[in-house]
Protein backbone atom coordinates (compact mmCIF):
# COMPACT_ATOMS: atom_id res chain seq x y z
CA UNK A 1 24.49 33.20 -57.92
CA UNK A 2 26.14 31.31 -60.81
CA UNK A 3 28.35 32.39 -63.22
CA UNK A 4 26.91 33.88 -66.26
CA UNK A 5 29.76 32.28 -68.13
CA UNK A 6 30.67 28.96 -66.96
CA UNK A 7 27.98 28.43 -64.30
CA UNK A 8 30.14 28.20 -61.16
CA UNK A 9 29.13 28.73 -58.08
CA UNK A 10 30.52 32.68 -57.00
CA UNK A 11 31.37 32.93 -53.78
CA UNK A 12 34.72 35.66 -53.99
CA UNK A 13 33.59 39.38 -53.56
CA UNK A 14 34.80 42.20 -55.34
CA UNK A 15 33.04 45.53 -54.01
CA UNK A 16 29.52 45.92 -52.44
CA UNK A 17 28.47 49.45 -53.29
CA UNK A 18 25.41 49.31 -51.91
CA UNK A 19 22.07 50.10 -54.10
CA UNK A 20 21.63 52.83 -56.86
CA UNK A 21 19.52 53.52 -59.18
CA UNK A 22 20.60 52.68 -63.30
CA UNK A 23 23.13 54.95 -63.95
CA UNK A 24 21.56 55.96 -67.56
CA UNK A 25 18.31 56.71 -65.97
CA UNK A 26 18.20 60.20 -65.85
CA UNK A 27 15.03 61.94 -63.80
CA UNK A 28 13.36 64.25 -65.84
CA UNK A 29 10.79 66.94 -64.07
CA UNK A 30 7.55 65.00 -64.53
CA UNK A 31 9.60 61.55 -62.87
CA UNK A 32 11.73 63.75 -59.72
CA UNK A 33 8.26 63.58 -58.29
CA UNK A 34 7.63 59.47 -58.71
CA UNK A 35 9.16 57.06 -56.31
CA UNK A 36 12.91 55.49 -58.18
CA UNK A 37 13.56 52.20 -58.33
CA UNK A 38 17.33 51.34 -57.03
CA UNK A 39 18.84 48.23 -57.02
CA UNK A 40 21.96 46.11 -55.15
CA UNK A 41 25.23 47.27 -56.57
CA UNK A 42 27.46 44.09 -55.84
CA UNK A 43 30.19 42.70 -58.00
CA UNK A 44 31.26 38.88 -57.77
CA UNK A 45 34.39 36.83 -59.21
CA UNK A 46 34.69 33.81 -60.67
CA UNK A 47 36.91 31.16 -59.72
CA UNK A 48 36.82 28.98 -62.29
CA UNK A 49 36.90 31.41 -65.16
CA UNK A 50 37.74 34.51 -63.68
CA UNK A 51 35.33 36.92 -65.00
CA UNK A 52 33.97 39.20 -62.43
CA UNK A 53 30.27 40.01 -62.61
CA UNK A 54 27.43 42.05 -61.36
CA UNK A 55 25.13 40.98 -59.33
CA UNK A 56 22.07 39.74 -61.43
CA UNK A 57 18.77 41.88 -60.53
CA UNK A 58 18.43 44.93 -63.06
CA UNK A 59 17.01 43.29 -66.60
CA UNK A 60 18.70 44.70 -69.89
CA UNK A 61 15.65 45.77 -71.51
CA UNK A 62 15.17 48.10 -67.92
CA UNK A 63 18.74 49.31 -68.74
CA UNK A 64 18.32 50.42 -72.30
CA UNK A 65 15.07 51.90 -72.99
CA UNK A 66 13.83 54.05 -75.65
CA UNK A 67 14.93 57.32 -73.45
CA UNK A 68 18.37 55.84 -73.20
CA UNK A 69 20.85 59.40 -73.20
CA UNK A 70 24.25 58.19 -73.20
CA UNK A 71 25.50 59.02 -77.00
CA UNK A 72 29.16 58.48 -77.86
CA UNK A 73 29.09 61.48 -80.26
CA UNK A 74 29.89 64.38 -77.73
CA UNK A 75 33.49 63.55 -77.01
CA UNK A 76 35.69 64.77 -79.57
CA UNK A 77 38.50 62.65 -78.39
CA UNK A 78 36.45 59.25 -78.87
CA UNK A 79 35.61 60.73 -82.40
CA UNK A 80 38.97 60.80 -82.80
CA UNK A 81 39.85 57.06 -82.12
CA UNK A 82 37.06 55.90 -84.12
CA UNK A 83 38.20 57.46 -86.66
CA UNK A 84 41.87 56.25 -86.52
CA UNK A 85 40.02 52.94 -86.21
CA UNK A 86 38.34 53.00 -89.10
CA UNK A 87 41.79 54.24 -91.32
CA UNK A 88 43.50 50.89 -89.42
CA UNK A 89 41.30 48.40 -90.00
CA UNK A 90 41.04 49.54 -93.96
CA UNK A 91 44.02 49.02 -94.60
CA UNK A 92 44.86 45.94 -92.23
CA UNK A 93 41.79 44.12 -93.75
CA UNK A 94 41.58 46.37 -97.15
CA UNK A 95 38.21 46.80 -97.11
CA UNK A 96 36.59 48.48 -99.43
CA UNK A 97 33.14 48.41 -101.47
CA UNK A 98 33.11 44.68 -101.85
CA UNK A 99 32.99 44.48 -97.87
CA UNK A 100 30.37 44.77 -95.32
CA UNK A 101 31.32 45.93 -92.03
CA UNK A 102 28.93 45.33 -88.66
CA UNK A 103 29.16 47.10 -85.85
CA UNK A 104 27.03 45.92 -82.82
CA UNK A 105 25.90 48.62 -79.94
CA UNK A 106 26.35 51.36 -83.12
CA UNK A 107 24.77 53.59 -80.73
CA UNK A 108 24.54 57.68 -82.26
CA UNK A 109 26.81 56.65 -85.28
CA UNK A 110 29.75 57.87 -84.34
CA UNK A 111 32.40 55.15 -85.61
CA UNK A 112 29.91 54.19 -88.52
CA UNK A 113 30.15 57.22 -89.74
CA UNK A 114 33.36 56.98 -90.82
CA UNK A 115 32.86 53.57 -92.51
CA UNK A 116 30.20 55.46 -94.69
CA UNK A 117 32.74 58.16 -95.98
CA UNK A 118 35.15 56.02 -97.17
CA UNK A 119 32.17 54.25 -99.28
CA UNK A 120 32.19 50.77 -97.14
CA UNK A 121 28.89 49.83 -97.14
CA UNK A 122 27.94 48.77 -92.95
CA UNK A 123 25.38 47.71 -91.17
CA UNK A 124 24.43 49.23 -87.44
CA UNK A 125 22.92 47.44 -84.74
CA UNK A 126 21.57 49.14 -82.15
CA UNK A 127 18.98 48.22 -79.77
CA UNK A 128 18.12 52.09 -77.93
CA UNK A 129 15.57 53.68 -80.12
CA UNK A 130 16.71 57.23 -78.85
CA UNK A 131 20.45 56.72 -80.58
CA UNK A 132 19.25 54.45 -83.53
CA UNK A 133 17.16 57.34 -84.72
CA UNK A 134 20.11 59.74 -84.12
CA UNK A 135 22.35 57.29 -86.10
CA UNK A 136 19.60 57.12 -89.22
CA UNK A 137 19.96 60.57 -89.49
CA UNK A 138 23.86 60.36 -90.30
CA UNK A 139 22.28 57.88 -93.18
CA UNK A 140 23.51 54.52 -91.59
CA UNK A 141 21.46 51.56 -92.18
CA UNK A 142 20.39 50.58 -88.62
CA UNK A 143 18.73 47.40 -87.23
CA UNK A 144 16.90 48.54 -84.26
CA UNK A 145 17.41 45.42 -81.70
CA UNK A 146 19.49 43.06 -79.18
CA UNK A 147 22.40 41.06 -80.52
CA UNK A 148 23.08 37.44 -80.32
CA UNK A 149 22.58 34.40 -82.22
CA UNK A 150 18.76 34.90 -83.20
CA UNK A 151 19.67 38.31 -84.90
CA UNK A 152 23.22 37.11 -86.13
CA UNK A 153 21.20 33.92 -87.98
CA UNK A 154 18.68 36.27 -89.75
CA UNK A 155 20.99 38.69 -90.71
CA UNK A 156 23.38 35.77 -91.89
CA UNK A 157 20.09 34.56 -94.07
CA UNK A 158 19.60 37.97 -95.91
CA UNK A 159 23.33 37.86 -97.13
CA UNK A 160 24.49 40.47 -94.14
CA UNK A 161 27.84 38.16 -93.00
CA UNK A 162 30.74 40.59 -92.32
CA UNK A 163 34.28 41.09 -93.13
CA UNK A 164 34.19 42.93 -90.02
CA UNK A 165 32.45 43.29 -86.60
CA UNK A 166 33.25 45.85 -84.24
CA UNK A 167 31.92 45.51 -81.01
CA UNK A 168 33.09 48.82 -78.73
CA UNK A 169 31.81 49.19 -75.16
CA UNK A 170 29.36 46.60 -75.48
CA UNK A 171 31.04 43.03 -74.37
CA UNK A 172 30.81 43.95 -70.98
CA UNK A 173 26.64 44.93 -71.16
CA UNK A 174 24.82 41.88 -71.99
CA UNK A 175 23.61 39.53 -69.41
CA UNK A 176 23.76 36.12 -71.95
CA UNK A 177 27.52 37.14 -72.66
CA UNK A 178 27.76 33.48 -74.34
CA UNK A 179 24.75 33.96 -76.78
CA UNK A 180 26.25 37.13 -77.34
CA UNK A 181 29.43 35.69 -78.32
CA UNK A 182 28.07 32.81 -80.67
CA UNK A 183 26.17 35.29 -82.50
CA UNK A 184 29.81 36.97 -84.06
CA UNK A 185 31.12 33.02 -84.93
CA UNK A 186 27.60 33.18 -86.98
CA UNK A 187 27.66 36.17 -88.91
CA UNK A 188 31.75 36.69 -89.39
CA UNK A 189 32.31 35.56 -92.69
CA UNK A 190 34.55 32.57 -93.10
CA UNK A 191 38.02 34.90 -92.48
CA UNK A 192 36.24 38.11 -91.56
CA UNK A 193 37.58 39.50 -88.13
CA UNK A 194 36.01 40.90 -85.41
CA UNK A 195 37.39 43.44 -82.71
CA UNK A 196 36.08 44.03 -79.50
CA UNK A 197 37.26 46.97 -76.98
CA UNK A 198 36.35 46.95 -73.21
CA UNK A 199 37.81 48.14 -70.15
CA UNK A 200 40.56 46.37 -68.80
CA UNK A 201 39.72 44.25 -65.21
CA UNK A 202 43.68 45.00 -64.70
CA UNK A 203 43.40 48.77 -64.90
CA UNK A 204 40.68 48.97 -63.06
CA UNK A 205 41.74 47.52 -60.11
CA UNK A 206 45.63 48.92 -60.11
CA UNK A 207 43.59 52.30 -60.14
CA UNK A 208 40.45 51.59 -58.11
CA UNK A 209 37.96 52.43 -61.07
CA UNK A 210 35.26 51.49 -58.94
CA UNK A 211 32.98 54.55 -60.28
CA UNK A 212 32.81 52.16 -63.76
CA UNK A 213 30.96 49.80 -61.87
CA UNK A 214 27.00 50.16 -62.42
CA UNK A 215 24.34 47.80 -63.59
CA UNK A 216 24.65 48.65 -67.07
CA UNK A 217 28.07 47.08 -66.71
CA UNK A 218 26.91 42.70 -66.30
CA UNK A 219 31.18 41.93 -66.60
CA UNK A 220 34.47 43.52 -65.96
CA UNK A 221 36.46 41.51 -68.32
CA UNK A 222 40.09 40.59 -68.21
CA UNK A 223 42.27 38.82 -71.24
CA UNK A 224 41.64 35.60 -70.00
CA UNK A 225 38.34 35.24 -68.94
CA UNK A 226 37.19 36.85 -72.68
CA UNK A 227 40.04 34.17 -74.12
CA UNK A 228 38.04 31.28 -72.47
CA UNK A 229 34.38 32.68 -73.44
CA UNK A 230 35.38 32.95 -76.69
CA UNK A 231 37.38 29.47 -76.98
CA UNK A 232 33.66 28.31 -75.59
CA UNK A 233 31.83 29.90 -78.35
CA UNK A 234 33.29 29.59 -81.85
CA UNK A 235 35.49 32.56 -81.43
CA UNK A 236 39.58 32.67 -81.79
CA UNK A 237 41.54 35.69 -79.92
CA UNK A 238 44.81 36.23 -82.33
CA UNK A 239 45.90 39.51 -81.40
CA UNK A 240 44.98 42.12 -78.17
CA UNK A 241 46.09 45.66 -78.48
CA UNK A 242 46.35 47.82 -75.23
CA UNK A 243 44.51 51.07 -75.45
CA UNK A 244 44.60 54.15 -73.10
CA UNK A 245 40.34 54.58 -73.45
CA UNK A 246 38.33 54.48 -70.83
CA UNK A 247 40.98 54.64 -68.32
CA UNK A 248 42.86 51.47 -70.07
CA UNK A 249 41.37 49.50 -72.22
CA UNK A 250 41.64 46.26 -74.66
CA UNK A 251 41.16 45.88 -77.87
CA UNK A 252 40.66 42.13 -78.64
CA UNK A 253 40.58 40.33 -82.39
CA UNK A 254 38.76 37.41 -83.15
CA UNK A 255 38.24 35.51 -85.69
CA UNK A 256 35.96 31.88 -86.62
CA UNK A 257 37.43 29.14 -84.59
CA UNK A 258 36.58 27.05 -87.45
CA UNK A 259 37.80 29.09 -90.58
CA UNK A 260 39.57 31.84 -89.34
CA UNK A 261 43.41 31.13 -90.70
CA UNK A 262 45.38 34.37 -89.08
CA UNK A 263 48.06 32.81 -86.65
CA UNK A 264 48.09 33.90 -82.88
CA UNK A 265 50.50 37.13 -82.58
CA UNK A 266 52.80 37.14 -79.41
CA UNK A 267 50.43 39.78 -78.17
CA UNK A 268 48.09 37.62 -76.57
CA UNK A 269 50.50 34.76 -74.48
CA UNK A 270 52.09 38.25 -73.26
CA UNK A 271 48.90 39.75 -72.13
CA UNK A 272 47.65 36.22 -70.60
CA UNK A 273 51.40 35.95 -68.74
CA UNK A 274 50.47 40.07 -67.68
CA UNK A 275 47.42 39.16 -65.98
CA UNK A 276 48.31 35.88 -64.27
CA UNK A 277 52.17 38.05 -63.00
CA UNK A 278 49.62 41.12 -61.83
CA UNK A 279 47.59 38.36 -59.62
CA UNK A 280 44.22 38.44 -61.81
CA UNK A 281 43.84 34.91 -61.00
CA UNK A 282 44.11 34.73 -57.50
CA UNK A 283 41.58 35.65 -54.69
CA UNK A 284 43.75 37.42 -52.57
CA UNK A 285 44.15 39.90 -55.45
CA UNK A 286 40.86 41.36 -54.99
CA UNK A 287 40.23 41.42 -51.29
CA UNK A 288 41.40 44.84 -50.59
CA UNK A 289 39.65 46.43 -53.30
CA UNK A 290 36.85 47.54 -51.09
CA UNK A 291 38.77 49.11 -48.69
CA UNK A 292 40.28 51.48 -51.12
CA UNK A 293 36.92 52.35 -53.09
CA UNK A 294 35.79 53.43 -49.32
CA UNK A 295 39.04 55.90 -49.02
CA UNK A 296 37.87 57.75 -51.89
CA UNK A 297 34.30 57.47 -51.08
CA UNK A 298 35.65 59.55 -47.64
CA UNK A 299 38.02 61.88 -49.16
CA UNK A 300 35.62 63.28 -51.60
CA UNK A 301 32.93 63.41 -49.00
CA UNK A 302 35.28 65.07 -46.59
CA UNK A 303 36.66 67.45 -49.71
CA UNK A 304 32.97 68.71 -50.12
CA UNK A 305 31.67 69.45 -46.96
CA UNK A 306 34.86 71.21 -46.26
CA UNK A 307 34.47 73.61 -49.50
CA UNK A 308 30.77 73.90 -48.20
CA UNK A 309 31.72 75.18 -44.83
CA UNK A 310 34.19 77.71 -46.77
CA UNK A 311 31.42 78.86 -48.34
CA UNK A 312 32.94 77.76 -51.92
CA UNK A 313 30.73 76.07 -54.97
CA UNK A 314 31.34 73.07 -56.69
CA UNK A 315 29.88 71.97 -59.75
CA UNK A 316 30.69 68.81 -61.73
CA UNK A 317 31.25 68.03 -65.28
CA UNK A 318 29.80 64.81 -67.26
CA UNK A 319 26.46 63.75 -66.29
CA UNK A 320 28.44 60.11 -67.46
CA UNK A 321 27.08 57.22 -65.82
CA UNK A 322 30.72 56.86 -63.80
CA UNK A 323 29.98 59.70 -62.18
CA UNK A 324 26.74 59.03 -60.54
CA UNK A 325 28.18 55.44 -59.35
CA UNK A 326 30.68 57.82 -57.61
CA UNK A 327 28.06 60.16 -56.56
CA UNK A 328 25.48 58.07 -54.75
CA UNK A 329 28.03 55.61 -53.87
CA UNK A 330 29.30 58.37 -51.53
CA UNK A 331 25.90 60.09 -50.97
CA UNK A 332 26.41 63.01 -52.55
CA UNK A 333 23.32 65.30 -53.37
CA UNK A 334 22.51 68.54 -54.49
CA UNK A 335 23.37 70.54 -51.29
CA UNK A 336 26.92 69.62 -52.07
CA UNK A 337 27.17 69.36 -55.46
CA UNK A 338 24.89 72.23 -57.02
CA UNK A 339 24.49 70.90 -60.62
CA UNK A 340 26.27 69.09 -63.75
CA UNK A 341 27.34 70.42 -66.59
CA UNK A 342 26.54 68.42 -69.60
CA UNK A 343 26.91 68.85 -73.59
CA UNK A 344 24.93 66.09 -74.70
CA UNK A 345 20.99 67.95 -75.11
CA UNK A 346 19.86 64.58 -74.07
CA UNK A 347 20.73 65.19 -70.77
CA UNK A 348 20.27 68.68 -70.00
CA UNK A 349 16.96 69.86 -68.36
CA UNK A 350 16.80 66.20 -66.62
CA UNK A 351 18.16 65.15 -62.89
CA UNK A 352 20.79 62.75 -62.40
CA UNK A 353 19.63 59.67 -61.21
CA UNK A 354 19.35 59.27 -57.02
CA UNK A 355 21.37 62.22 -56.28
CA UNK A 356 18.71 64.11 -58.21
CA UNK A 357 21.35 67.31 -59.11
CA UNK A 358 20.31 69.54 -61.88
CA UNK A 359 22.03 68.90 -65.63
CA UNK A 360 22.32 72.35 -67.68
CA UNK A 361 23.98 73.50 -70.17
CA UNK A 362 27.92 74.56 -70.15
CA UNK A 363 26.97 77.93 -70.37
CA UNK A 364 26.18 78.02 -66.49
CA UNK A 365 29.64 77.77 -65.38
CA UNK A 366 30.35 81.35 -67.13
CA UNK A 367 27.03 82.91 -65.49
CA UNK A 368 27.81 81.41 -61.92
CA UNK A 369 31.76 80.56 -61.89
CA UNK A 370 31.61 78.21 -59.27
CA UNK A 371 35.17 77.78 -57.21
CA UNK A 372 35.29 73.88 -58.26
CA UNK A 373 34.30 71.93 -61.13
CA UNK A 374 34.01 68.21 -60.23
CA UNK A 375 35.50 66.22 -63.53
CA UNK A 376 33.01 62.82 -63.34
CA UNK A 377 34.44 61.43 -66.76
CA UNK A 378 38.06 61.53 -65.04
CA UNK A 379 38.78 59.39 -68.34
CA UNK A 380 38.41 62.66 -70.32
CA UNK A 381 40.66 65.12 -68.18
CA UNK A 382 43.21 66.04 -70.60
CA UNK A 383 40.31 66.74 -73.29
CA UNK A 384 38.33 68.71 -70.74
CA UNK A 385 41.19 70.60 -68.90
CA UNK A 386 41.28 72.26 -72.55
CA UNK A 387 37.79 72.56 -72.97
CA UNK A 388 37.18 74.02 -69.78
CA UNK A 389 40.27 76.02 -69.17
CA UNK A 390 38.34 79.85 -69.25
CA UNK A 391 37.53 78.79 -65.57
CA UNK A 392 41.01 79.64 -64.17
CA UNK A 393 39.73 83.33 -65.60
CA UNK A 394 37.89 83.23 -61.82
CA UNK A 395 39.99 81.18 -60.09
CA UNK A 396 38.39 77.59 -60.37
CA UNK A 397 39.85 75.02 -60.51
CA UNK A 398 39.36 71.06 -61.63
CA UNK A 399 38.77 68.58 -59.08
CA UNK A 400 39.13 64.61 -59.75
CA UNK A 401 38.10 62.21 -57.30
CA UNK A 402 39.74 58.80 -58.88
CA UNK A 403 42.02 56.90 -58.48
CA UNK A 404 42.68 59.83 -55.53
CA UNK A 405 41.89 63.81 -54.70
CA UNK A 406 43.63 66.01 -56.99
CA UNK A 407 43.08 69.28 -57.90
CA UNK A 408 44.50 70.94 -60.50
């Protein structure tokens, strides 16, 4: 395999997690009964450029269908920092109705949103029919396809270039990452900015994230491999902002290589020196990361057969994609595991993908109180140890499988 980046040769493994199904595929009653289609589950460094990658063998278009469920909307704490997004980048770039803002992967409308109230007029692009229509209905103008420099030139030629492009959660899901790239160097006007927040390579090694791993995930992207795609496609990093998202997260701006005139804030040499002190570029930095990603594989495995033999019930919480990495990853199914609790409507009434549990509505864990509730989006705990704290009313208790076994 060559690097999707810089065409290199990859040779240094990350983690082999076997096969598994896409992670956003969820089984629905008429489907549980057709074969699924699972694929290799192997992630690859670069040594030239250093961005680590997924195995190429699931297609994007496979990955984000029509029926895709995963809608940002449901977490009240994301809401939250879209918000305060939104309030920070008005005034940073005082934007107001004279500006355009773009934001690529707009998914359900849920940062958008916020652009609209403040009278900002925006743009969505979004290429999952099921959250583009979900996003229309908030009354945001959306632009129902894949982003790179095809879409970025036509929207360019209607008069869409943008003071601002915000690109959350999306870097690290297309397979042309430098198309991709060279589409925001395109539409950006001449000092418009763009921002870009991923999960940080850093964090999730230091705390074996392995669960965020899954084919909908092409890169796990560190400082300075996004520095050097960038550099290689018309983009400038000036500033990076540390976020505690997702587990740990960055939030990268960019602006034209050609135009952009903001100077480069101490922010990003410190980050760069971060990564290189941590070990990001050097092999040996990533050979044990296997062997821990197995330990937790075990302990939750050994966790739930022992509750089983006690004759104690687990559910879990978050039919998130991270949690069915996790799940068949350790070959968990629904005699361990008896179903997921999910808010999103999307989701409920279908099957997780591979491990085929049941996903119903919270109000099962008041009918059947189960000893355990299995947190998959460990990201969320603090937000869902309040949401879900009537279970200690029975005794249950809040399990979390990464980075180890607690229970709380």
């Amino acid at each position: 395999m060559k690097c999707r980046h810089c065409a290199s040769d990859l040779s240094l493994p990350l983690v082999d997690l076997g096969s598994a199904p896409p992670s956003n595929l969820y089984l629905t009653e008429r489907t549980l009964h057709a074969p699924e289609r699972w694929f290799p589950l192997r992630v690859l460094v670069c040594q030239q450029c250093w961005l680590a990658q997924t195995e190429d063998f699931a297609q994007a278009d496979e990955l984000f269908d029509a029926d895709y469920a995963y809608f940002s909307g449901y977490s009240t704490s994301w809401l939250a920092h879209s918000e305060r997004y939104v309030g920070d980048m008005t005034t940073l770039l005082a934007l107001g109705s004279h500006s355009h803002v773009v934001e690529v992967a707009a998914n359900d409308g849920y940062l958008l949103q916020y652009v609209l109230k403040r009278g900002i007029p925006c743009t969505g692009i979004e290429p999952t029919a099921s959250t583009a229509a979900a996003a229309r209905d908030k009354g945001i103008p959306i632009v129902e396809d894949f982003f790179g420099t095809r879409l970025a030139q036509q929207l360019a030629a209607e008069g869409k270039q943008a003071d601002l492009m915000a690109a959350n959660n999306v870097l690290a899901h297309v397979p042309d990452i430098n198309d991709f790239v060279a589409g925001f160097s395109v539409l950006l006007k001449d000092n418009g900015v763009a921002t870009f927040e991923f999960p940080h390579l850093l964090r999730l090694l230091a705390e074996t994230q392995f669960d965020t791993i899954y084919h909908e995930h092409f890169s796990y992207l560190s400082l300075t491999a996004v520095q050097r795609i960038f550099q290689a496609n018309g983009l400038k990093v000036f500033r990076v902002d540390e976020l505690p998202t997702h587990g740990g997260s960055l939030r990268v701006f960019a602006q034209r290589k050609d135009t952009g005139k903001r100077a480069c804030e101490p922010s990003v040499a410190s980050m760069l020196a971060t990564e290189t002190a941590t070990g990001l570029l050097d092999a040996a930095h990533y050979r044990d990361f296997q062997a821990r990603t197995d330990r937790i594989k075990h302990e939750l495995t050994r966790f739930l057969l022992d509750a089983r033999r006690d004759g104690k019930r687990v559910a879990a919480y978050g039919a998130a994609a991270k949690g069915n990495t996790l799940l068949n990853y350790a070959g968990i199914r629904a005699d361990l595991i008896d179903f997921v609790v999910d808010r999103n409507p999307a989701k409920q009434d279908k099957y997780m993908p591979g491990s085929r549990i049941p996903i119903v509505a919270e109000a099962r864990l008041r009918q059947e109180k189960p000893d355990y509730v299995l947190v998959l989006p460990w990201n969320l705990k603090e937000e869902l140890a309040a949401q879900l704290a009537y279970i200690k009313d029975w005794g249950g208790r809040l399990v979390t499988a990464i980075p180890k076994l607690e229970l709380a």
